[in-house]
C-alpha atoms as a PDB file:
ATOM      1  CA  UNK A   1       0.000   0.000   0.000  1.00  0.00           C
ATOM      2  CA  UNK A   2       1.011   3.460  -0.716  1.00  0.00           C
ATOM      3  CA  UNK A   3       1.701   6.117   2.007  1.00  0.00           C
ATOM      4  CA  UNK A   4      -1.622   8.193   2.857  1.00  0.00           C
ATOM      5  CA  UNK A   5      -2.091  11.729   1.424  1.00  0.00           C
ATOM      6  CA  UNK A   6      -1.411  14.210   3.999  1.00  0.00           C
ATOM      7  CA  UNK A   7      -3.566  17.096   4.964  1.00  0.00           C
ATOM      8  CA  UNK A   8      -2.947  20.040   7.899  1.00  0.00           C
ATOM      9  CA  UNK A   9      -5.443  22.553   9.018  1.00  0.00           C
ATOM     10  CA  UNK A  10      -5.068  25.502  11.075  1.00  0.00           C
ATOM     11  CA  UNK A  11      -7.818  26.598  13.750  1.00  0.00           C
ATOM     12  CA  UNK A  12     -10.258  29.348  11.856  1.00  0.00           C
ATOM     13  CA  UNK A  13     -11.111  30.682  15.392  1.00  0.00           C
ATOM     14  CA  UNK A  14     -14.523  29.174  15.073  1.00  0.00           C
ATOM     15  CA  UNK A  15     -13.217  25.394  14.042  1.00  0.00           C
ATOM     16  CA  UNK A  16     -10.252  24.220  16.172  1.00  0.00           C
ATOM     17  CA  UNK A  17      -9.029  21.382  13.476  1.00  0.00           C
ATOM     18  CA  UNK A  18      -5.286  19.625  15.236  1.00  0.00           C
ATOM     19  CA  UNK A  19      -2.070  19.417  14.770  1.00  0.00           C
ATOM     20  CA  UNK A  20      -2.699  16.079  13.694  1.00  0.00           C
ATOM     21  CA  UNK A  21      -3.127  15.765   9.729  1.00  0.00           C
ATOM     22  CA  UNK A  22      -5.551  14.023   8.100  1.00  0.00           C
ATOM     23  CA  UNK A  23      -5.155  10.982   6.208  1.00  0.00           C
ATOM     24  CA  UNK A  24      -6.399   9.742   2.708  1.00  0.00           C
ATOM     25  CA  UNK A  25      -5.501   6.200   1.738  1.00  0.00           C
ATOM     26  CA  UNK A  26      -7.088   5.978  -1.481  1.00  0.00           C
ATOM     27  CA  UNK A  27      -8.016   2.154  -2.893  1.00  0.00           C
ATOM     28  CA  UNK A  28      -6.956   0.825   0.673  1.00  0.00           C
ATOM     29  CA  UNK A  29      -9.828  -1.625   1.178  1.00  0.00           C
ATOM     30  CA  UNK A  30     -12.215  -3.689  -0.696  1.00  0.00           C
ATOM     31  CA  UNK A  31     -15.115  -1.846  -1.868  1.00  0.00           C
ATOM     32  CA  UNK A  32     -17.212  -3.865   1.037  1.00  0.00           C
ATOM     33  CA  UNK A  33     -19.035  -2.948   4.303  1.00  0.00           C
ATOM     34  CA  UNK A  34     -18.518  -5.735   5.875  1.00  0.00           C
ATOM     35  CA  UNK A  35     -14.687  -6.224   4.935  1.00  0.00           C
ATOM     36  CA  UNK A  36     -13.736  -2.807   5.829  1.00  0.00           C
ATOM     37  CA  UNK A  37     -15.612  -3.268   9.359  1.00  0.00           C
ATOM     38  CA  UNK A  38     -13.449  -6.784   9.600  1.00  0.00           C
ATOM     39  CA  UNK A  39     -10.382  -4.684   9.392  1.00  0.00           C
ATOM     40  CA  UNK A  40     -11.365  -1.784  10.887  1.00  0.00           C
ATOM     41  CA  UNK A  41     -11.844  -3.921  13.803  1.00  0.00           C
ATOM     42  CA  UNK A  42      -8.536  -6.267  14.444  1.00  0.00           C
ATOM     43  CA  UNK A  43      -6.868  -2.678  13.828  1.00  0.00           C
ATOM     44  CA  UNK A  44      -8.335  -1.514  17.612  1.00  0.00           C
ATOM     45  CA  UNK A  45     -10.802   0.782  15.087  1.00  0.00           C
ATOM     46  CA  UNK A  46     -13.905  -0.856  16.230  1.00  0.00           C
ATOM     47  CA  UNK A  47     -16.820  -0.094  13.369  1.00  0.00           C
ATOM     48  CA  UNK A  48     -19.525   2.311  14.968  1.00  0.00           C
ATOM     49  CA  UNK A  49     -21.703   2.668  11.859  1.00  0.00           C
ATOM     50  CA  UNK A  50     -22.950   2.688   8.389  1.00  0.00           C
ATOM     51  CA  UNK A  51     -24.223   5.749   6.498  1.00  0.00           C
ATOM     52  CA  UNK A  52     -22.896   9.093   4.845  1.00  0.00           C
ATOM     53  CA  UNK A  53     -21.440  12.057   6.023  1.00  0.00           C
ATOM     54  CA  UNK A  54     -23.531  15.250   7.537  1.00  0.00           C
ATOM     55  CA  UNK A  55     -24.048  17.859   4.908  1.00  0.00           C
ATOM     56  CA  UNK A  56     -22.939  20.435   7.814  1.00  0.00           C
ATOM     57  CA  UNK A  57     -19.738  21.232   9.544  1.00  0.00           C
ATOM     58  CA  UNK A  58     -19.116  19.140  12.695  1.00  0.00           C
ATOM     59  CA  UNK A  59     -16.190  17.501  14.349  1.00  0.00           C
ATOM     60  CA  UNK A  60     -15.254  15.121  16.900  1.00  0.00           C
ATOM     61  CA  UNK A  61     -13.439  16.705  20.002  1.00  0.00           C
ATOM     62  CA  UNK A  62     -13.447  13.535  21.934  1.00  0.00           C
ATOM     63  CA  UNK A  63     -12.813  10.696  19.310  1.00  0.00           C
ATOM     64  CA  UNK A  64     -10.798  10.629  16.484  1.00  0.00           C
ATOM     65  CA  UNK A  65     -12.607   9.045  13.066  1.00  0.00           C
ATOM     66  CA  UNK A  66     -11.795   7.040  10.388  1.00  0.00           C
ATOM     67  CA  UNK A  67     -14.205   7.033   7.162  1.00  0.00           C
ATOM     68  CA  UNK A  68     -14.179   4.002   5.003  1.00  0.00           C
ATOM     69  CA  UNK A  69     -15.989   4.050   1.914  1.00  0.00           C
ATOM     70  CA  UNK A  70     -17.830   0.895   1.022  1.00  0.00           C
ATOM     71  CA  UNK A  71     -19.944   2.235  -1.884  1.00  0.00           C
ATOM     72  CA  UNK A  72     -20.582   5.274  -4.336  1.00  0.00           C
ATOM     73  CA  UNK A  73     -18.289   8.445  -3.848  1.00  0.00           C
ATOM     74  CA  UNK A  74     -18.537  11.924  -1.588  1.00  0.00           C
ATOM     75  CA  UNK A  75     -17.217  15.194  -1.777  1.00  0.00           C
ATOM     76  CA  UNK A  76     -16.297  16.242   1.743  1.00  0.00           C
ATOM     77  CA  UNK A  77     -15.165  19.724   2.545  1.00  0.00           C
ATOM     78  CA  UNK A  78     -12.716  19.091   5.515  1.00  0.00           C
ATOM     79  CA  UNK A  79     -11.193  21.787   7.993  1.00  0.00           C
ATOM     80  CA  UNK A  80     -14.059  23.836   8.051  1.00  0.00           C
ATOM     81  CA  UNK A  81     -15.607  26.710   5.654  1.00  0.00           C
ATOM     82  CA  UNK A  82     -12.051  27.705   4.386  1.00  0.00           C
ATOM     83  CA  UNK A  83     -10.608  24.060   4.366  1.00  0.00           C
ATOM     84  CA  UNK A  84     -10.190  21.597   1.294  1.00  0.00           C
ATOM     85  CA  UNK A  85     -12.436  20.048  -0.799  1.00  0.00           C
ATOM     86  CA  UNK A  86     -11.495  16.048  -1.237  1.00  0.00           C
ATOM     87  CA  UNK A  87     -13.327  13.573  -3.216  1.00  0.00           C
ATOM     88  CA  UNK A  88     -13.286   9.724  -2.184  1.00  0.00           C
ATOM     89  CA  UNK A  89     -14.486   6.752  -3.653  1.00  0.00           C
ATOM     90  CA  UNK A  90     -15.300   3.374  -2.890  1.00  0.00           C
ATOM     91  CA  UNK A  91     -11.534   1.319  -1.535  1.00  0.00           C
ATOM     92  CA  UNK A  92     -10.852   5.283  -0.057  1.00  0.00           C
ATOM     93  CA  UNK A  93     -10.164   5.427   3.585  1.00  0.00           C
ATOM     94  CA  UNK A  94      -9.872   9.013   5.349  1.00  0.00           C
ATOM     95  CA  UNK A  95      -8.447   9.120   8.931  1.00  0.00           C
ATOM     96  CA  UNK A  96      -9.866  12.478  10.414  1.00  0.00           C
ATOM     97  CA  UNK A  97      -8.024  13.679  13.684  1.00  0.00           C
ATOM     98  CA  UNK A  98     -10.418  15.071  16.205  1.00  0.00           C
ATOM     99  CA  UNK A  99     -11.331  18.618  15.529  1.00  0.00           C
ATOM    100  CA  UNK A 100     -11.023  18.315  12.025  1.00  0.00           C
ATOM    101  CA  UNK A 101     -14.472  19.435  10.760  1.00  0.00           C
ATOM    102  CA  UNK A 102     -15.786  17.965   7.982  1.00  0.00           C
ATOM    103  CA  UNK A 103     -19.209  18.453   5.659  1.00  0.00           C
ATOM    104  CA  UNK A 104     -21.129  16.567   2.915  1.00  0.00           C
ATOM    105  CA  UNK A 105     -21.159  18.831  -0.185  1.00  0.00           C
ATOM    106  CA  UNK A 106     -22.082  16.525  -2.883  1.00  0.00           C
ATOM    107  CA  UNK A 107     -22.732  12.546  -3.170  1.00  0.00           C
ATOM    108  CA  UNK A 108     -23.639   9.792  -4.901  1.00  0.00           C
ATOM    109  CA  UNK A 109     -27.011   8.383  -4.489  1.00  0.00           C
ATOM    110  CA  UNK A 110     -25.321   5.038  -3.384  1.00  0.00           C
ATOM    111  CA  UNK A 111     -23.129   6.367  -0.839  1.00  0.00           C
ATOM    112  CA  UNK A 112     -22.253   3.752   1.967  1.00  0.00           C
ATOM    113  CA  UNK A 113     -19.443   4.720   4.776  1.00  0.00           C
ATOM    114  CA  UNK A 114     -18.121   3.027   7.341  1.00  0.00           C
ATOM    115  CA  UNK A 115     -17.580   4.795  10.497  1.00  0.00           C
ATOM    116  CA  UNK A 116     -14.925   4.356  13.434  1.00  0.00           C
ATOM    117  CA  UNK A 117     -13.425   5.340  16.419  1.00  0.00           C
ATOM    118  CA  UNK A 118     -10.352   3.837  18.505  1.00  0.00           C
ATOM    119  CA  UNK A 119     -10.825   1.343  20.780  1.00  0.00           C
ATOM    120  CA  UNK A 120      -8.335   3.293  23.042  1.00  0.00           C
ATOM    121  CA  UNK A 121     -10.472   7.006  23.723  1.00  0.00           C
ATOM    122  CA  UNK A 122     -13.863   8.207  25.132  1.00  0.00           C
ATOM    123  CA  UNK A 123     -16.625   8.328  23.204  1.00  0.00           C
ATOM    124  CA  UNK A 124     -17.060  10.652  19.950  1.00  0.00           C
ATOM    125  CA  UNK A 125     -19.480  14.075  20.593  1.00  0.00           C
ATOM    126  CA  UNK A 126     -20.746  16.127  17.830  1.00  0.00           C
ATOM    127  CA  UNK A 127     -19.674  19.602  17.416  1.00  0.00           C
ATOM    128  CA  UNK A 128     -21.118  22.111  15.200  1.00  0.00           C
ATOM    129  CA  UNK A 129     -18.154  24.800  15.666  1.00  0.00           C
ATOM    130  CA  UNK A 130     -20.420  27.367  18.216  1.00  0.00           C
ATOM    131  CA  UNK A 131     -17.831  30.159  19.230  1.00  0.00           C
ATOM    132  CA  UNK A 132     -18.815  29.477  22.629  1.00  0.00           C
ATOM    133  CA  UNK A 133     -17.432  26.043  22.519  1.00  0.00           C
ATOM    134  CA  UNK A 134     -14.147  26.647  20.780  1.00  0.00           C
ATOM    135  CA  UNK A 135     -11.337  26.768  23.699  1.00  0.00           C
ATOM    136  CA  UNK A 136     -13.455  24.320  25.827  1.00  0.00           C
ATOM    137  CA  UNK A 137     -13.407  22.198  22.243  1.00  0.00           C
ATOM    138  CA  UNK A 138      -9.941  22.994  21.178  1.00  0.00           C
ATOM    139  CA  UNK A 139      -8.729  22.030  25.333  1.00  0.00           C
ATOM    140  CA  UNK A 140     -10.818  18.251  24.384  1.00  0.00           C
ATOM    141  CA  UNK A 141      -8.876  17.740  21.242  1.00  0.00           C
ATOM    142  CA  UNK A 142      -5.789  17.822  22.659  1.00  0.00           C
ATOM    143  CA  UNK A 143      -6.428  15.249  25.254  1.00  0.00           C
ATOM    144  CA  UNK A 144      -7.636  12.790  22.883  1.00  0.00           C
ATOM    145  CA  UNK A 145      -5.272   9.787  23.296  1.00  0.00           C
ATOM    146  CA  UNK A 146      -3.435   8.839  19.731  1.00  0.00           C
ATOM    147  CA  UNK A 147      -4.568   5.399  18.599  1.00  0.00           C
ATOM    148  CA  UNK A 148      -2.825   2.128  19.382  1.00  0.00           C
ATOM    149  CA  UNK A 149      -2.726   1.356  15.237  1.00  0.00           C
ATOM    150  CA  UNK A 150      -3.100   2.556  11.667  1.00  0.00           C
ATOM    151  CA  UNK A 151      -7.262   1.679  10.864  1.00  0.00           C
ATOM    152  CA  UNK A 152      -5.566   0.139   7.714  1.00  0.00           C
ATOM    153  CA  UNK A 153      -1.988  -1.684   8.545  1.00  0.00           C
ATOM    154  CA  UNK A 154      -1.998  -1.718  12.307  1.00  0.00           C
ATOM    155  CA  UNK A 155       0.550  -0.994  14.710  1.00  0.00           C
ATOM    156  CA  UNK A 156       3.373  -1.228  11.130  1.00  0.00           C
ATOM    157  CA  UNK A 157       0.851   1.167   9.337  1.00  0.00           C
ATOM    158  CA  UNK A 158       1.482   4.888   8.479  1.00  0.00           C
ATOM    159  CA  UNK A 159      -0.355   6.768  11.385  1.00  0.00           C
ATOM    160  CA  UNK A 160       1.876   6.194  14.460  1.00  0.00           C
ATOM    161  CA  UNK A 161       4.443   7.329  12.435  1.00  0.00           C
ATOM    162  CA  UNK A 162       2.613  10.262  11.392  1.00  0.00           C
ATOM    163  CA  UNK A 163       1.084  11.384  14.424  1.00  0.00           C
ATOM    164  CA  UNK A 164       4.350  10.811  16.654  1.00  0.00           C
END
């Protein structure tokens, strides 16, 4: 497998995104629900659910997420309102570091994802990047615990290396 595409975003103020970047690992896994949950799961990533991604901003600041696609493609705008537009297709995994906003802005109409968090941290919230919340958010994302493995290639995969 290739190394993952790389991605950094800065806090707008509003979203506070992490020094962590964001993965892509595009045509990682088999274009199959089930498969991708089998190793999302002996990678400590255990699968939370199946759907799409929220056509609004939101982030984690509690969990860290990893996005598998199973079926159809997405356009997800990541980072926030000034962040980066990425496309992914089915085999496409995106790790998303807590606090890294992210919002549906076009799909196909067969979209499947699989959703997870690591086995290792607290359970995910939903944020909607309220002013109000942003140092209380920003102070959550940096206690999130790094993961034990790589969603993809476990403990030898790319993301404890890149999030040393």
């Amino acid at each position: 497998m290739s190394e993952p595409m790389v991605f950094t975003f800065d806090d707008d103020g509003t979203i506070p995104n992490s020094r962590l970047p964001l993965l892509v690992y595009r045509e990682a896994v088999p274009a199959d629900a089930a498969g991708i949950e089998r190793l999302f799961a002996a990678n400590h990533w255990p699968p939370a659910w199946r759907n799409g991604v929220h056509p609004f901003h939101h982030f984690h600041s509690t969990a860290h997420e990893v996005l598998g696609v199973a079926r159809g493609q997405v356009s997800v705008l990541f980072g926030g309102p000034g962040g980066k537009v990425l496309t992914v297709r089915a085999g496409d995994v995106v790790v998303v570091p807590a606090g890294v906003a992210h919002c549906n802005q076009g799909q196909s109409s067969d979209l499947l994802i699989v959703g997870a968090y690591p086995d290792n941290g607290p359970e995910p919230d939903l944020r909607r990047g309220k002013p109000i919340e942003h140092d209380a958010a920003g102070r959550a994302v940096a206690a999130v615990p790094l993961p034990a493995a790589d969603p993809v290639a476990g403990v030898d995969g790319a993301l404890p290396r890149l999030w040393a």
